[in-house]
C-alpha atoms as a PDB file:
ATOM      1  CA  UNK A   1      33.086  10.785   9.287  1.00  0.00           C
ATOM      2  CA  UNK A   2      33.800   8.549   6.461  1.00  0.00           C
ATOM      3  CA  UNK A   3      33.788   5.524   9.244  1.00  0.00           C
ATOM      4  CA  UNK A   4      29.893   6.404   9.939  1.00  0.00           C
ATOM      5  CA  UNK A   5      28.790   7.227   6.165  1.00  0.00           C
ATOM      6  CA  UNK A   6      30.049   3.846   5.548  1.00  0.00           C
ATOM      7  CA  UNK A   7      28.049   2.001   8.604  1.00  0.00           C
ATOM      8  CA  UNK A   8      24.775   3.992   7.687  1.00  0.00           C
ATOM      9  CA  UNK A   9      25.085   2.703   3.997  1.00  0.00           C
ATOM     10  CA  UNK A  10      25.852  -0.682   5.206  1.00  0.00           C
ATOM     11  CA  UNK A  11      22.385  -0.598   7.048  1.00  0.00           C
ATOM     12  CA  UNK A  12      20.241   1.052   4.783  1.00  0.00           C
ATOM     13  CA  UNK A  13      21.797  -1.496   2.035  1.00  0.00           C
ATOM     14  CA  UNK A  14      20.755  -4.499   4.343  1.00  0.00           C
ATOM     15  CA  UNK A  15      17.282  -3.083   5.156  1.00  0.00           C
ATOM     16  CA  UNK A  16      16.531  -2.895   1.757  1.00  0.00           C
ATOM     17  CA  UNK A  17      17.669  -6.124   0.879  1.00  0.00           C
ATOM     18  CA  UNK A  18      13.953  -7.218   2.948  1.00  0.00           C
ATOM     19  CA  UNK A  19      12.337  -4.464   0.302  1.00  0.00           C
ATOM     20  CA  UNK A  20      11.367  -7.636  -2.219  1.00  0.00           C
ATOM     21  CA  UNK A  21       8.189  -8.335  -4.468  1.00  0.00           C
ATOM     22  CA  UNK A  22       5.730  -6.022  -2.387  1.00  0.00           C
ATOM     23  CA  UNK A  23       5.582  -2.997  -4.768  1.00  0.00           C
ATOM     24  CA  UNK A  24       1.877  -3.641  -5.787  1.00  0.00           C
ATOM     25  CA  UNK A  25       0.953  -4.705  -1.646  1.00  0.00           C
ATOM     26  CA  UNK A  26       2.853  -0.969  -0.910  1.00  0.00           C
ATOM     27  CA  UNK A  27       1.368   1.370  -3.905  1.00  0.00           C
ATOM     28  CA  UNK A  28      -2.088  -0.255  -4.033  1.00  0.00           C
ATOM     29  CA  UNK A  29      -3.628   0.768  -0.908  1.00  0.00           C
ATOM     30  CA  UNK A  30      -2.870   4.372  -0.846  1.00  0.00           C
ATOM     31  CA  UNK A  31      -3.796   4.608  -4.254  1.00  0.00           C
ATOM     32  CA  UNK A  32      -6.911   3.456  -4.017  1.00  0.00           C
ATOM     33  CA  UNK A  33      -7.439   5.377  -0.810  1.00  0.00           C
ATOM     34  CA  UNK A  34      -6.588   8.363  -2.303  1.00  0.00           C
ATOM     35  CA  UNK A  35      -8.502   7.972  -5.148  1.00  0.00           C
ATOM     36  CA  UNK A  36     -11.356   7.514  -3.491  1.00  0.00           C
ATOM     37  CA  UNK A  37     -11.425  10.614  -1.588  1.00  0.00           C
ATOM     38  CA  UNK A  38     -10.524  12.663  -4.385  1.00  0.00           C
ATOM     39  CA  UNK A  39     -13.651  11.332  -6.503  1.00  0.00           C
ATOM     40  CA  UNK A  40     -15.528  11.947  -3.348  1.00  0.00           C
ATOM     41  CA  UNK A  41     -14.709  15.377  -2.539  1.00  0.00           C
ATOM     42  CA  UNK A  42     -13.462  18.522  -3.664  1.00  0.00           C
ATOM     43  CA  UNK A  43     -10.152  18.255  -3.225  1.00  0.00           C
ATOM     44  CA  UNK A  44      -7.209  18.446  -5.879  1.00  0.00           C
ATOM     45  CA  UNK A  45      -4.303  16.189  -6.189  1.00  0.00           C
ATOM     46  CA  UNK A  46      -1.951  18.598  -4.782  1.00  0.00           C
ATOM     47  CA  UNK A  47      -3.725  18.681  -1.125  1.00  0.00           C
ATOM     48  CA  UNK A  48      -3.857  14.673  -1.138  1.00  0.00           C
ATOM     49  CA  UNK A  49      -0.334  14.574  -1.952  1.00  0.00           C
ATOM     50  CA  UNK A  50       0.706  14.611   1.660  1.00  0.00           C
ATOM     51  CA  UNK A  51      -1.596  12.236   3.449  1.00  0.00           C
ATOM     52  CA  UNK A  52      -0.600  10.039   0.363  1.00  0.00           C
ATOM     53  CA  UNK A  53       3.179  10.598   0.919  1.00  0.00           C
ATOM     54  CA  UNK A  54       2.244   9.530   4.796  1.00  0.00           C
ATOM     55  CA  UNK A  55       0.380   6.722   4.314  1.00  0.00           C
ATOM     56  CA  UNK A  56       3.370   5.232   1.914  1.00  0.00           C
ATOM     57  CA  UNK A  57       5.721   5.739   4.404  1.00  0.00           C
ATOM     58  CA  UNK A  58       3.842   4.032   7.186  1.00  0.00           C
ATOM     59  CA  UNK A  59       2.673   1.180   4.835  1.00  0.00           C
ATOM     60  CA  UNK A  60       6.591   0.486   3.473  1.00  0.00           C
ATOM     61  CA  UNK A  61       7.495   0.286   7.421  1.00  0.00           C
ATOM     62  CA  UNK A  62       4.886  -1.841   8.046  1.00  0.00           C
ATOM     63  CA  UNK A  63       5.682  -4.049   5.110  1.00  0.00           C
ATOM     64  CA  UNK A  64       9.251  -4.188   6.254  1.00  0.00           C
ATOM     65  CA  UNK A  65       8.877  -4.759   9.853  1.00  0.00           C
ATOM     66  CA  UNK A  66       7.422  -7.906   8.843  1.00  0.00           C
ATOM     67  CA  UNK A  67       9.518  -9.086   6.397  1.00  0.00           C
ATOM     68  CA  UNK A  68      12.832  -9.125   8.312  1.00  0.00           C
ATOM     69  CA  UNK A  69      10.506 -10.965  11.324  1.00  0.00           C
ATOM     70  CA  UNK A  70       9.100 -13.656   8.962  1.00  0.00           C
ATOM     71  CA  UNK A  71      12.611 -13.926   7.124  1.00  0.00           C
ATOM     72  CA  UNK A  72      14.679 -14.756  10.984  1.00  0.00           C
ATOM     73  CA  UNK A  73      11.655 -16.492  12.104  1.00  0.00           C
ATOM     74  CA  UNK A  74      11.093 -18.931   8.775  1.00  0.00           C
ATOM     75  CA  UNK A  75      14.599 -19.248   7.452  1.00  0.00           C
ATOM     76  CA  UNK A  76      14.583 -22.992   7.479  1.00  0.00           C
ATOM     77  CA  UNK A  77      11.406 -23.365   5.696  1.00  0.00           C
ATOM     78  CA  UNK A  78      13.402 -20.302   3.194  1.00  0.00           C
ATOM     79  CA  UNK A  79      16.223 -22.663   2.439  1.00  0.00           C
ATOM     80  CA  UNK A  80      14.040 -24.362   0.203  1.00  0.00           C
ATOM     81  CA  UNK A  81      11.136 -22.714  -0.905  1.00  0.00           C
ATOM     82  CA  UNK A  82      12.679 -19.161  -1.081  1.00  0.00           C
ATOM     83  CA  UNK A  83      16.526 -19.447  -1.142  1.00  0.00           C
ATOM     84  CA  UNK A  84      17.109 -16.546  -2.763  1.00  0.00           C
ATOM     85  CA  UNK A  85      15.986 -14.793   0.515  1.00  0.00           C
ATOM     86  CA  UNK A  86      18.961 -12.663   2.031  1.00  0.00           C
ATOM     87  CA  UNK A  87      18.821 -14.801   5.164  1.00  0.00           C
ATOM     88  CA  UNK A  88      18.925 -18.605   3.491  1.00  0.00           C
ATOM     89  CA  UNK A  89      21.136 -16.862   0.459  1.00  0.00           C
ATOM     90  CA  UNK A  90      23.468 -16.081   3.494  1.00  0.00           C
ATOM     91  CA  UNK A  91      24.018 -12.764   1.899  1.00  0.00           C
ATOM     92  CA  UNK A  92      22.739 -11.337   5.618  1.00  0.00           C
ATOM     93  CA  UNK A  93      23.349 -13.401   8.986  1.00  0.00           C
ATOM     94  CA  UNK A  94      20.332 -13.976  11.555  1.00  0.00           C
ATOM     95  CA  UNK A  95      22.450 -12.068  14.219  1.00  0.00           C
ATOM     96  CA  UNK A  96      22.600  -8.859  11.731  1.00  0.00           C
ATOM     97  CA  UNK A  97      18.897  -9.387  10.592  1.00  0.00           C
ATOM     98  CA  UNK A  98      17.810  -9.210  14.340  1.00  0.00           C
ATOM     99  CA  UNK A  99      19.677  -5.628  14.507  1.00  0.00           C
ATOM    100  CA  UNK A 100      18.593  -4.739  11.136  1.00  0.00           C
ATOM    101  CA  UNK A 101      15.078  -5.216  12.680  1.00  0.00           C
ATOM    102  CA  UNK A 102      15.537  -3.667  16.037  1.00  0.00           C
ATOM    103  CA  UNK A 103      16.139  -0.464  13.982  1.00  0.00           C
ATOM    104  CA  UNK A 104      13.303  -0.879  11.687  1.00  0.00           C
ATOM    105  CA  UNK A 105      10.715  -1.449  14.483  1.00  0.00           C
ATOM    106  CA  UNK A 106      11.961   1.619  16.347  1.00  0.00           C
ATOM    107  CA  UNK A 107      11.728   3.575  13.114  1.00  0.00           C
ATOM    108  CA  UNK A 108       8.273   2.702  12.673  1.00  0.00           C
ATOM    109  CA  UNK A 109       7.208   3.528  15.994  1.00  0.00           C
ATOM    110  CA  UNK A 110       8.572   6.674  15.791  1.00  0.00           C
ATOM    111  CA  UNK A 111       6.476   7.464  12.844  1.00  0.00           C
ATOM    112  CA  UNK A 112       3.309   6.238  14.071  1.00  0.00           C
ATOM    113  CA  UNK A 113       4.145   8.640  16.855  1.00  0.00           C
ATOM    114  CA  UNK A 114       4.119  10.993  14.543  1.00  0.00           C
ATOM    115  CA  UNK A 115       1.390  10.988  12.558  1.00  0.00           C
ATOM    116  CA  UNK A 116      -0.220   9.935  15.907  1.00  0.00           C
ATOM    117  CA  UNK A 117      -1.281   6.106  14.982  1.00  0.00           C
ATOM    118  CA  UNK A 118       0.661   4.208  17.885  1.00  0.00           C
ATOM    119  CA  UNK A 119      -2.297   1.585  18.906  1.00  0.00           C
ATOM    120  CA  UNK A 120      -2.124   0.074  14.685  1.00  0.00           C
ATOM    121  CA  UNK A 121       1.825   0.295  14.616  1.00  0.00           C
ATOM    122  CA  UNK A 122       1.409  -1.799  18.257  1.00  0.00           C
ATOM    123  CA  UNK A 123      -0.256  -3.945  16.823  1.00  0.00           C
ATOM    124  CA  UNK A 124       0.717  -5.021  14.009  1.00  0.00           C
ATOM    125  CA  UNK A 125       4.412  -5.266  15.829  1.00  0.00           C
ATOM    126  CA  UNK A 126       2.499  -7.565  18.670  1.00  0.00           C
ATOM    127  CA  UNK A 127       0.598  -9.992  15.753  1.00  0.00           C
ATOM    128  CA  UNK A 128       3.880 -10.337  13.693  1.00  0.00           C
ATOM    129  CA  UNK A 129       5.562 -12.021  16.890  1.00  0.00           C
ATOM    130  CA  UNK A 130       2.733 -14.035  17.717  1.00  0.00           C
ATOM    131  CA  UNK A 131       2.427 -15.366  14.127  1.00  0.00           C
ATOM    132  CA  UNK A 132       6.458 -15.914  13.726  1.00  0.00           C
ATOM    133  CA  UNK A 133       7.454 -17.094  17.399  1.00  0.00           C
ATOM    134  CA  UNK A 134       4.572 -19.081  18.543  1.00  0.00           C
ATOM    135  CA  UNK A 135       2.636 -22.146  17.764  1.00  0.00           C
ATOM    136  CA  UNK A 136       0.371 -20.044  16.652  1.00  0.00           C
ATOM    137  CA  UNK A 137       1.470 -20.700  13.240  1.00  0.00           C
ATOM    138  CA  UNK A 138       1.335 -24.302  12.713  1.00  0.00           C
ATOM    139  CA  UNK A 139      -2.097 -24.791  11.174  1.00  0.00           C
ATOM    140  CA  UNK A 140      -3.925 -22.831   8.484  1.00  0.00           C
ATOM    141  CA  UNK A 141      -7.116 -20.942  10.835  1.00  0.00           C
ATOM    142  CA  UNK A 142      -3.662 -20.344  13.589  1.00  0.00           C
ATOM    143  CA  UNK A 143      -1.758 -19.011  10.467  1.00  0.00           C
ATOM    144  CA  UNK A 144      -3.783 -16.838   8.594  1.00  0.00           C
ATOM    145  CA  UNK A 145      -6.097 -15.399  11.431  1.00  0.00           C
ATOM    146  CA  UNK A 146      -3.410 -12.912  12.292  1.00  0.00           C
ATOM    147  CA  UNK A 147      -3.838 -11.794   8.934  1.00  0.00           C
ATOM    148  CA  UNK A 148      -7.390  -9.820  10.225  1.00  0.00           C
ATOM    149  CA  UNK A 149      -5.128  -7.931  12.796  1.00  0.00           C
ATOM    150  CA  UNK A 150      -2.419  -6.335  10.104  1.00  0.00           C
ATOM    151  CA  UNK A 151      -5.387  -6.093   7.598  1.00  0.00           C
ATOM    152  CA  UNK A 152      -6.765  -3.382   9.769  1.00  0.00           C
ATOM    153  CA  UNK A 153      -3.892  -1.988  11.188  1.00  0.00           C
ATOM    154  CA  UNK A 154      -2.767  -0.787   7.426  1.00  0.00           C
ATOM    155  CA  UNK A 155      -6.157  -0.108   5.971  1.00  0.00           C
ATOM    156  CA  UNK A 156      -7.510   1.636   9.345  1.00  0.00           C
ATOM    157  CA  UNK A 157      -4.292   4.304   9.107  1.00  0.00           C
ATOM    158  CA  UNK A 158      -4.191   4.811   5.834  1.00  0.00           C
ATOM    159  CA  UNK A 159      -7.960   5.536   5.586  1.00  0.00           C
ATOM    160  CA  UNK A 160      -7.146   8.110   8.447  1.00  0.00           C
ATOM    161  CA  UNK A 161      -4.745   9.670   6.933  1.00  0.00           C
ATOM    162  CA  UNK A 162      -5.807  10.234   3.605  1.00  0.00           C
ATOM    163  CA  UNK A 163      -9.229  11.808   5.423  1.00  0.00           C
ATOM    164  CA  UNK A 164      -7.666  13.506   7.936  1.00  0.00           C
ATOM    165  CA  UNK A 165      -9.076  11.637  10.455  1.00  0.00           C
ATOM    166  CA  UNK A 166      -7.398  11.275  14.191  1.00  0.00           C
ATOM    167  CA  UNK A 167      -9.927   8.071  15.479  1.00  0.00           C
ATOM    168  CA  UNK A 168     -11.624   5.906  13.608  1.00  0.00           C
ATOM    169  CA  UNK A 169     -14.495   5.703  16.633  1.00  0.00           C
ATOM    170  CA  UNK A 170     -15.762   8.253  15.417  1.00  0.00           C
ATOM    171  CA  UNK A 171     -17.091   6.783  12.120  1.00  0.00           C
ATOM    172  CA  UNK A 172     -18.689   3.383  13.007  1.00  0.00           C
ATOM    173  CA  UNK A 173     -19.936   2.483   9.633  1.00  0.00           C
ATOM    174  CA  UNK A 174     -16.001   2.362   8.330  1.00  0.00           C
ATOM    175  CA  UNK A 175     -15.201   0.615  11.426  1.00  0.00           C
ATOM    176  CA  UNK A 176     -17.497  -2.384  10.949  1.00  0.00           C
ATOM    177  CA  UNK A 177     -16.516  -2.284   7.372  1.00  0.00           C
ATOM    178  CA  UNK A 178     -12.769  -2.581   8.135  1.00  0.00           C
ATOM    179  CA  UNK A 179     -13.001  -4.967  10.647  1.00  0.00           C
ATOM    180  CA  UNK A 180     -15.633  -7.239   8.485  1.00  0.00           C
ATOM    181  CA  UNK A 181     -13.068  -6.869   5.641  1.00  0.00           C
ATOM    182  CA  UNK A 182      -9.833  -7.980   7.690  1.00  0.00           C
ATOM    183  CA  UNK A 183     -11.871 -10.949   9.083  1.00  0.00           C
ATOM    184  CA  UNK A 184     -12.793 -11.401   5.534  1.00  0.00           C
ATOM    185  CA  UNK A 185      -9.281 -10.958   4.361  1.00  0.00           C
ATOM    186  CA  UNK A 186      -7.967 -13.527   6.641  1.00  0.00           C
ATOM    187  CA  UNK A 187     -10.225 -15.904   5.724  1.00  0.00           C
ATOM    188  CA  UNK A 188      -9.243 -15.967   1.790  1.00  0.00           C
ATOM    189  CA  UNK A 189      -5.779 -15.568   2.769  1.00  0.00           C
ATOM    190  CA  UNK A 190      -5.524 -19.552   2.834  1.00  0.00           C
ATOM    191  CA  UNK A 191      -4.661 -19.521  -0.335  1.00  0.00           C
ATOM    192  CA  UNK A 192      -1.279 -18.345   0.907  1.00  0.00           C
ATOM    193  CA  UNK A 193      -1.003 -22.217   1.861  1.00  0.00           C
ATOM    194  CA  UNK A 194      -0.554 -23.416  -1.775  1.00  0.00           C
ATOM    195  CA  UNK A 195       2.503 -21.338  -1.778  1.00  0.00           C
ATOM    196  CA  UNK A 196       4.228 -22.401   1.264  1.00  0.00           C
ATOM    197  CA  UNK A 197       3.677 -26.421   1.001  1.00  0.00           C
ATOM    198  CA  UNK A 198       7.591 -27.500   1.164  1.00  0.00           C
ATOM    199  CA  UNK A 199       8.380 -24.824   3.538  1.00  0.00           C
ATOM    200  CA  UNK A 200       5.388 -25.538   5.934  1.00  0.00           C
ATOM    201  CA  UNK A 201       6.149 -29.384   5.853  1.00  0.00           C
ATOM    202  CA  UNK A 202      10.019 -29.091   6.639  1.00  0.00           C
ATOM    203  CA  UNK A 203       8.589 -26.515   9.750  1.00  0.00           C
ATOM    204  CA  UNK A 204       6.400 -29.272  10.745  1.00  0.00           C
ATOM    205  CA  UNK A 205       3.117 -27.393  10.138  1.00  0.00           C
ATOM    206  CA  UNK A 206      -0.337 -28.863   9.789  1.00  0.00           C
ATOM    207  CA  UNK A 207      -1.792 -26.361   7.378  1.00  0.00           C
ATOM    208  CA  UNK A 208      -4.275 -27.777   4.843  1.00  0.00           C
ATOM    209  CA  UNK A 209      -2.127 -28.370   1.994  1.00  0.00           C
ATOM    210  CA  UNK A 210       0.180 -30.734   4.330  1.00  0.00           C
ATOM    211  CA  UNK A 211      -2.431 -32.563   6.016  1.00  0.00           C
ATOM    212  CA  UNK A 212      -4.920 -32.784   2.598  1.00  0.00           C
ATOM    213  CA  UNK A 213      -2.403 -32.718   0.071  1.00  0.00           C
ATOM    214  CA  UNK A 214      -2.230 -30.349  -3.098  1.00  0.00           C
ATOM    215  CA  UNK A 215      -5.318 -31.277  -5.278  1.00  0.00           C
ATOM    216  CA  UNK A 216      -7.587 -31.885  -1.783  1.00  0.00           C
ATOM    217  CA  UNK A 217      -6.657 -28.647  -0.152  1.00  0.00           C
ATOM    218  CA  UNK A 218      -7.060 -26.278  -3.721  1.00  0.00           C
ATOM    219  CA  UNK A 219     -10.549 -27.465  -4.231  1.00  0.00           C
ATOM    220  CA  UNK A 220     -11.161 -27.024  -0.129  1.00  0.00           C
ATOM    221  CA  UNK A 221      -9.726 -22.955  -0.336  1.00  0.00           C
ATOM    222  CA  UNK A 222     -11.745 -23.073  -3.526  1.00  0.00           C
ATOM    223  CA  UNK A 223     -15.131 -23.603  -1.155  1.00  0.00           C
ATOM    224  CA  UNK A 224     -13.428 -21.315   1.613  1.00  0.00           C
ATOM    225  CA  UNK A 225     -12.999 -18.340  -0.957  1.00  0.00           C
ATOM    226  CA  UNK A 226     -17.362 -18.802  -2.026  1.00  0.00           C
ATOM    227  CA  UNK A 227     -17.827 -18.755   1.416  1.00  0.00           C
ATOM    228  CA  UNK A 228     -16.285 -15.132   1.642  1.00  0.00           C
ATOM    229  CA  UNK A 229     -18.140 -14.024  -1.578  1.00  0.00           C
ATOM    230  CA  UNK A 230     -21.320 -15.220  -0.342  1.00  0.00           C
ATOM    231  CA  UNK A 231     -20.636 -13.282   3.004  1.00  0.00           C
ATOM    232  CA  UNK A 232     -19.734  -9.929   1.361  1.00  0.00           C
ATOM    233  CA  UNK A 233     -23.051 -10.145  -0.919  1.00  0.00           C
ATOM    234  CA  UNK A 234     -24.823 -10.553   2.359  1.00  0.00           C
ATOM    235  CA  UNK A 235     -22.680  -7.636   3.758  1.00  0.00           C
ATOM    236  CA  UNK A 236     -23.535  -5.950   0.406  1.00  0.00           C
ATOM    237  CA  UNK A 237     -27.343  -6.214   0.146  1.00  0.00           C
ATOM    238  CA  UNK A 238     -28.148  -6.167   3.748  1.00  0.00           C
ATOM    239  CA  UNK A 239     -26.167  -2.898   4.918  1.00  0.00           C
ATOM    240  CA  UNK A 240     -26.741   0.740   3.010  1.00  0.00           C
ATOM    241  CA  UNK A 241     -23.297   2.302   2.940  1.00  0.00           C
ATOM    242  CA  UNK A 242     -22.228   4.901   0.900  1.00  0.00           C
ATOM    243  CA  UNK A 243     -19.429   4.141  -1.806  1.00  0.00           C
ATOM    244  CA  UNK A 244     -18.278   5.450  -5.377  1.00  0.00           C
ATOM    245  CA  UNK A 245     -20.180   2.865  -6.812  1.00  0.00           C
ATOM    246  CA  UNK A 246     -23.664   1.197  -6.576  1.00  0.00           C
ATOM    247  CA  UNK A 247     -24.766  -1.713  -4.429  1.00  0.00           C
ATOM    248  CA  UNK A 248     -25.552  -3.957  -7.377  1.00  0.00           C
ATOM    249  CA  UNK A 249     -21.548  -2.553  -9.126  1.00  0.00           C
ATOM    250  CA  UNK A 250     -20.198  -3.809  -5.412  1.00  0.00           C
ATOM    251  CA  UNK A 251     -21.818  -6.922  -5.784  1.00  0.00           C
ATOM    252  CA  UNK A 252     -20.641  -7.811  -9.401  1.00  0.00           C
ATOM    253  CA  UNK A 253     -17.057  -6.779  -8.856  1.00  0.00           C
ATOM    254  CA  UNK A 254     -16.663  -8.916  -5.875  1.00  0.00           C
ATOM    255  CA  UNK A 255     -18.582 -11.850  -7.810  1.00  0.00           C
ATOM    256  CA  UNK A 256     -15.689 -11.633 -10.562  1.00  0.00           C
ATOM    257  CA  UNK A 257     -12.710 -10.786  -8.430  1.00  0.00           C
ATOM    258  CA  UNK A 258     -13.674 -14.151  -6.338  1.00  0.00           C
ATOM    259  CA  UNK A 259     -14.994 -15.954  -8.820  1.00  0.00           C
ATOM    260  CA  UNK A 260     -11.142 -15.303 -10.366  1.00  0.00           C
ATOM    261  CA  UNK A 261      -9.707 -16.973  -7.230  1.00  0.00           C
ATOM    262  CA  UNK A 262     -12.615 -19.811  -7.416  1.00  0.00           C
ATOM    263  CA  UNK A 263     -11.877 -20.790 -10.537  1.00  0.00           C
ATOM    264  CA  UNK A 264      -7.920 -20.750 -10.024  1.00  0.00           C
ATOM    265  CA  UNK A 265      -7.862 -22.698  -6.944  1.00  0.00           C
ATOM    266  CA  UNK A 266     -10.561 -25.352  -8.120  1.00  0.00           C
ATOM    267  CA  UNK A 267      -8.932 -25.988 -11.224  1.00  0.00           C
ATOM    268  CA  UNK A 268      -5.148 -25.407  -9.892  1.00  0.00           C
ATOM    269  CA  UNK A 269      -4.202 -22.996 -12.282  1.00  0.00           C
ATOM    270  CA  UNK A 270      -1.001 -21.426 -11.305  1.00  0.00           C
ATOM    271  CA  UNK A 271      -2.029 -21.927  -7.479  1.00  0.00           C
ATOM    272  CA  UNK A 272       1.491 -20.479  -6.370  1.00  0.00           C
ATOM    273  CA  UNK A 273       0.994 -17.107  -7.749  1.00  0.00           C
ATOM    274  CA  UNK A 274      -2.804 -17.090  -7.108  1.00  0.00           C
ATOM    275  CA  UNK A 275      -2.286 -15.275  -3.409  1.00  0.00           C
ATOM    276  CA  UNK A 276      -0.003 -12.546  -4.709  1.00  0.00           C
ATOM    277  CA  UNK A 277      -3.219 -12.166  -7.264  1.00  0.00           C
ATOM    278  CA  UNK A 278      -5.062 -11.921  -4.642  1.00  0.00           C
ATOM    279  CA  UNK A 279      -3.312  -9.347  -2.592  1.00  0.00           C
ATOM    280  CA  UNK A 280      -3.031  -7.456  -5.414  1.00  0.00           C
ATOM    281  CA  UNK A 281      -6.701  -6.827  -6.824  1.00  0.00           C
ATOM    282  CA  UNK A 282      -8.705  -7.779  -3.354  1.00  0.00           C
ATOM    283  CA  UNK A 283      -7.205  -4.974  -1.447  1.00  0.00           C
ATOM    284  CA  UNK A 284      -7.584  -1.920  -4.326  1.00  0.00           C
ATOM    285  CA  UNK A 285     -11.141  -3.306  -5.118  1.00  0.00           C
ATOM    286  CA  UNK A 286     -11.570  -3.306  -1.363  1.00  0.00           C
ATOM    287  CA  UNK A 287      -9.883  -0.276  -0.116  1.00  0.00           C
ATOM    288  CA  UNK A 288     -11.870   1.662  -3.230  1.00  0.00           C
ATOM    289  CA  UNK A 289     -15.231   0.679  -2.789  1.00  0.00           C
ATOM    290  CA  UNK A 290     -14.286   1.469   1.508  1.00  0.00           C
ATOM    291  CA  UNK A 291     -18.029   3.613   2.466  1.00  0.00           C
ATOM    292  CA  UNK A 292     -17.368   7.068   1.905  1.00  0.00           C
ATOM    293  CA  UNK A 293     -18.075   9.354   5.295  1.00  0.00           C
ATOM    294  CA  UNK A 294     -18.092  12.769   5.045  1.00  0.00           C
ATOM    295  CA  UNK A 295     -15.121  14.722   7.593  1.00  0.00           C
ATOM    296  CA  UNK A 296     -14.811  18.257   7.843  1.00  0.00           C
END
């Protein structure tokens, strides 16, 4: 008995040694979820509770499927950008990360099946290996496309949840915004570049910041990022959809989240820490402001 309390803490020790710097990414988009619907509907904190309590579980899954794949799949480019990564800090081995993540995926299948969300875990399971074992990755639009895919496969079940909604097809107007959003999403998600410069050089990558150079390729995401804003006031003006607040409130708050990342990328202030920034204000902003759609 004491033989297999020992293994079990062993694993759960090493799983959560992937559990790193994603609190905000993990608490954000549930929150903002569920605080949507409750300002939207009658409903009191205590009945939310659950879909909330869901929707965290599925998201930390999702969060750590992908960081044991990225972790095996980029632990050269680790070495020196992120040493202190259990892989590169040699605190786990790539053989036990590959078992560690076996078990992880087959957890997080399991609860899709449960809460009945198998196509989003699929996925998001199918993108991560194409982004981490194929070519795929090697330049910027290659790199941070896939980032549309697991975009929507968190946002789409956690807006499902928290609603109590079983398919998505059945509300088109939250569809189109959720997909337009991801694409959206992967576009500004360049700015992940700045970060990974060493890393993506020593990998042999082409993104922008390798091919441009630093100050080149901060002032090109810069132009990338008012490309987004100008699509989501287009998005905003053209298309009625219901949300907590106002078209012209929409408008404004994406004008100064983005005009945030505009001015930090332009004038390379702090450009490593500008995509965590990013992840953490685009998606609540985002995921609050989602069009509201009345379910029974």
């Amino acid at each position: 008995m004491s033989d297999w309390l020992t293994l079990l803490t062993s694993i759960v020790t090493d799983i959560l040694a992937f559990s790193r710097s994603n609190t905000m990414f993990v608490i954000c988009p549930p929150v903002a979820v569920a605080v949507t619907k409750y300002l939207s509907s009658d409903l009191s904190i205590s009945h939310l509770f659950h879909p909330w309590l869901s929707s965290f579980i599925y998201l930390y899954l999702y969060i750590l499927q992908f960081n044991i794949n990225n972790d095996i799949a980029g632990v050269e480019g680790d070495r020196i950008g992120k040493p202190w990564r259990p892989i590169p800090s040699n605190r786990i081995s790539i053989e036990r990360a590959w078992k560690l993540y076996f078990i992880v995926v087959i957890i997080y299948f399991l609860y899709s099946c449960y809460i009945n969300h198998v196509f989003c875990c699929i996925l998001w399971i199918v993108s991560t290996i194409i982004l981490n074992f194929t070519s795929i990755q090697n330049t910027s639009v290659g790199k941070n496309s896939m980032i549309a895919p697991a975009t929507y496969a968190m946002v789409a079940v956690i807006w499902c949840l928290v609603n109590n909604v079983s398919n998505i097809l059945d509300h088109p107007h939250v569809l189109w915004n959720l997909i337009f959003n991801s694409v959206i999403t992967a576009a500004v998600a360049v700015q992940q570049d700045m970060r990974d410069v060493e890393g993506d050089r020593v990998q042999g990558r082409r993104t922008y910041s390798v091919v441009m150079g630093s100050p080149q390729a901060e002032k090109f995401i810069a132009k990338i990022v008012l490309c987004a804003l100008i699509c989501l006031l287009f998005e905003g003006y053209l298309i009625e959809q219901k949300r907590l607040v106002s078209k012209i409130t929409y408008m404004l708050l994406n004008c100064f989240l983005y005009g945030l990342m505009i001015v930090r990328n332009w004038y390379s202030y702090d450009v490593r820490k500008t995509y965590e920034f990013y992840n953490q204000l685009t998606f609540f902003f985002y995921l609050f402001m989602t069009p509201i759609v009345n379910t029974n």
